[in-house]
C-alpha atoms as a PDB file:
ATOM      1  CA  UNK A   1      -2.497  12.436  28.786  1.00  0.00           C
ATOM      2  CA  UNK A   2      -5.630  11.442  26.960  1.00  0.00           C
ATOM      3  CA  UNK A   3      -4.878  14.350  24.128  1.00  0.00           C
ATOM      4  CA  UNK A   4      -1.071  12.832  23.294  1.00  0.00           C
ATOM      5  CA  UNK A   5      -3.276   9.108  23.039  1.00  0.00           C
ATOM      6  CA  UNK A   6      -5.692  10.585  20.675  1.00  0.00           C
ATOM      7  CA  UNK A   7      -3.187  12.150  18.950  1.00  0.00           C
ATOM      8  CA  UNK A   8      -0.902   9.138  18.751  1.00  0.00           C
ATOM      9  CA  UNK A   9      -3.456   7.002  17.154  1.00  0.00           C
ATOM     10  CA  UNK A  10      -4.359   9.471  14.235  1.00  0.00           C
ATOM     11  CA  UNK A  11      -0.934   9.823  13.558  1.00  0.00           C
ATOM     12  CA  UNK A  12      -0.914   5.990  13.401  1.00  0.00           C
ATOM     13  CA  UNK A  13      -3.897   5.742  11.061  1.00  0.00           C
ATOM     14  CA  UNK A  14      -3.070   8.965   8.862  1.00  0.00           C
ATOM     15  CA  UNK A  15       0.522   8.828   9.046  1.00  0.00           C
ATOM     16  CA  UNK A  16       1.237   5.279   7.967  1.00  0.00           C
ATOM     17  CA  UNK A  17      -1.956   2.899   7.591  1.00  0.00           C
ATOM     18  CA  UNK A  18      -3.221   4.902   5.281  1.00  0.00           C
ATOM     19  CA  UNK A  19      -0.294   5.757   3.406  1.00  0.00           C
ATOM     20  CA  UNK A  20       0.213   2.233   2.943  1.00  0.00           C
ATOM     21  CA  UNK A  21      -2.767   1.468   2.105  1.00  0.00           C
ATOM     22  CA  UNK A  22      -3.093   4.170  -0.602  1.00  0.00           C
ATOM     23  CA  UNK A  23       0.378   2.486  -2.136  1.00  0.00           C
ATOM     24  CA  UNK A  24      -1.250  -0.848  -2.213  1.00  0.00           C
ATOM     25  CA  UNK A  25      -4.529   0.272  -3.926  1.00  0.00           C
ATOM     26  CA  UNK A  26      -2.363   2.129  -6.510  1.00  0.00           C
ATOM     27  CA  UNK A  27      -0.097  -0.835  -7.552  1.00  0.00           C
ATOM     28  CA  UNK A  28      -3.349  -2.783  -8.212  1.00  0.00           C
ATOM     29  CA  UNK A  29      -5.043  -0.049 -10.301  1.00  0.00           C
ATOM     30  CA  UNK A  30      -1.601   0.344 -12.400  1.00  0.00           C
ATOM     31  CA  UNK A  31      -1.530  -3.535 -12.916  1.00  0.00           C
ATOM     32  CA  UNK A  32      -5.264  -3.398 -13.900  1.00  0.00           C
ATOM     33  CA  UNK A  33      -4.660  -0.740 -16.267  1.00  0.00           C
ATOM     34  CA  UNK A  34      -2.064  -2.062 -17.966  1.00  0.00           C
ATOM     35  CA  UNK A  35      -1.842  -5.001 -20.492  1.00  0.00           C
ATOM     36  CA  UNK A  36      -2.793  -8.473 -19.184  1.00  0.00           C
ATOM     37  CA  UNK A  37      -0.054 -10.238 -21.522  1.00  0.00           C
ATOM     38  CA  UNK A  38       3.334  -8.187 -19.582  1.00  0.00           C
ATOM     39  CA  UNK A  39       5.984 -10.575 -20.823  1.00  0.00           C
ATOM     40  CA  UNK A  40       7.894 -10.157 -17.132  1.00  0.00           C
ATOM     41  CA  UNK A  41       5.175 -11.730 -14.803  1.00  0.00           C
ATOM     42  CA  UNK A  42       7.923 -12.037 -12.111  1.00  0.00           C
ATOM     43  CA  UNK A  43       7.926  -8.011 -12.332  1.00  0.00           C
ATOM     44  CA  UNK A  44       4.349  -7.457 -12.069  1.00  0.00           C
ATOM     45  CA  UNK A  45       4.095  -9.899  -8.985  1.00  0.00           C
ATOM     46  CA  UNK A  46       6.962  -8.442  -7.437  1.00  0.00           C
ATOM     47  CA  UNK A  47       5.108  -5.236  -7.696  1.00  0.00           C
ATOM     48  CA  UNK A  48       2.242  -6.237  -6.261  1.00  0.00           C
ATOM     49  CA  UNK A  49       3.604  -8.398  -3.971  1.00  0.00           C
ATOM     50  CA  UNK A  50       5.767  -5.183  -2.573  1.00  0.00           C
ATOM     51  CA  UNK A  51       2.984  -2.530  -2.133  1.00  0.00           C
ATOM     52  CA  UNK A  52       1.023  -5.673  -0.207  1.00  0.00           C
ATOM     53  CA  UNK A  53       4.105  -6.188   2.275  1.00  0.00           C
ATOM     54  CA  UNK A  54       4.621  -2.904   2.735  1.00  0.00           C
ATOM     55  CA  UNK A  55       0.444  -2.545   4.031  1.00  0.00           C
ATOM     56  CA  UNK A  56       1.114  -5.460   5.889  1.00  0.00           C
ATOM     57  CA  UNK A  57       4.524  -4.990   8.092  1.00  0.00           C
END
């Protein structure tokens, strides 16, 4: 009973924190990398703003 616990919580952590978490980091590195003057600002936010929800929910 205690193994399918363990195992429940690193699939938790590994399965979806983290991939989340990785997706966040990378929309902020590809808006750092990129051009400060974007002319859509509404896309870049809504980029941003998505990989953050997604970490969050």
């Amino acid at each position: 009973v205690v193994h399918l616990w363990v195992e429940g919580v690193w699939e938790l952590i590994l399965g979806a924190l983290l991939a989340f978490f990785a997706m966040t980091v990378f929309a902020f590195n590809m808006v750092n990398r990129g051009r400060r003057d974007h002319p859509n600002k509404a896309a870049v936010l809504w980029a941003l703003g998505t990989g953050v929800m997604a970490f969050l929910r």
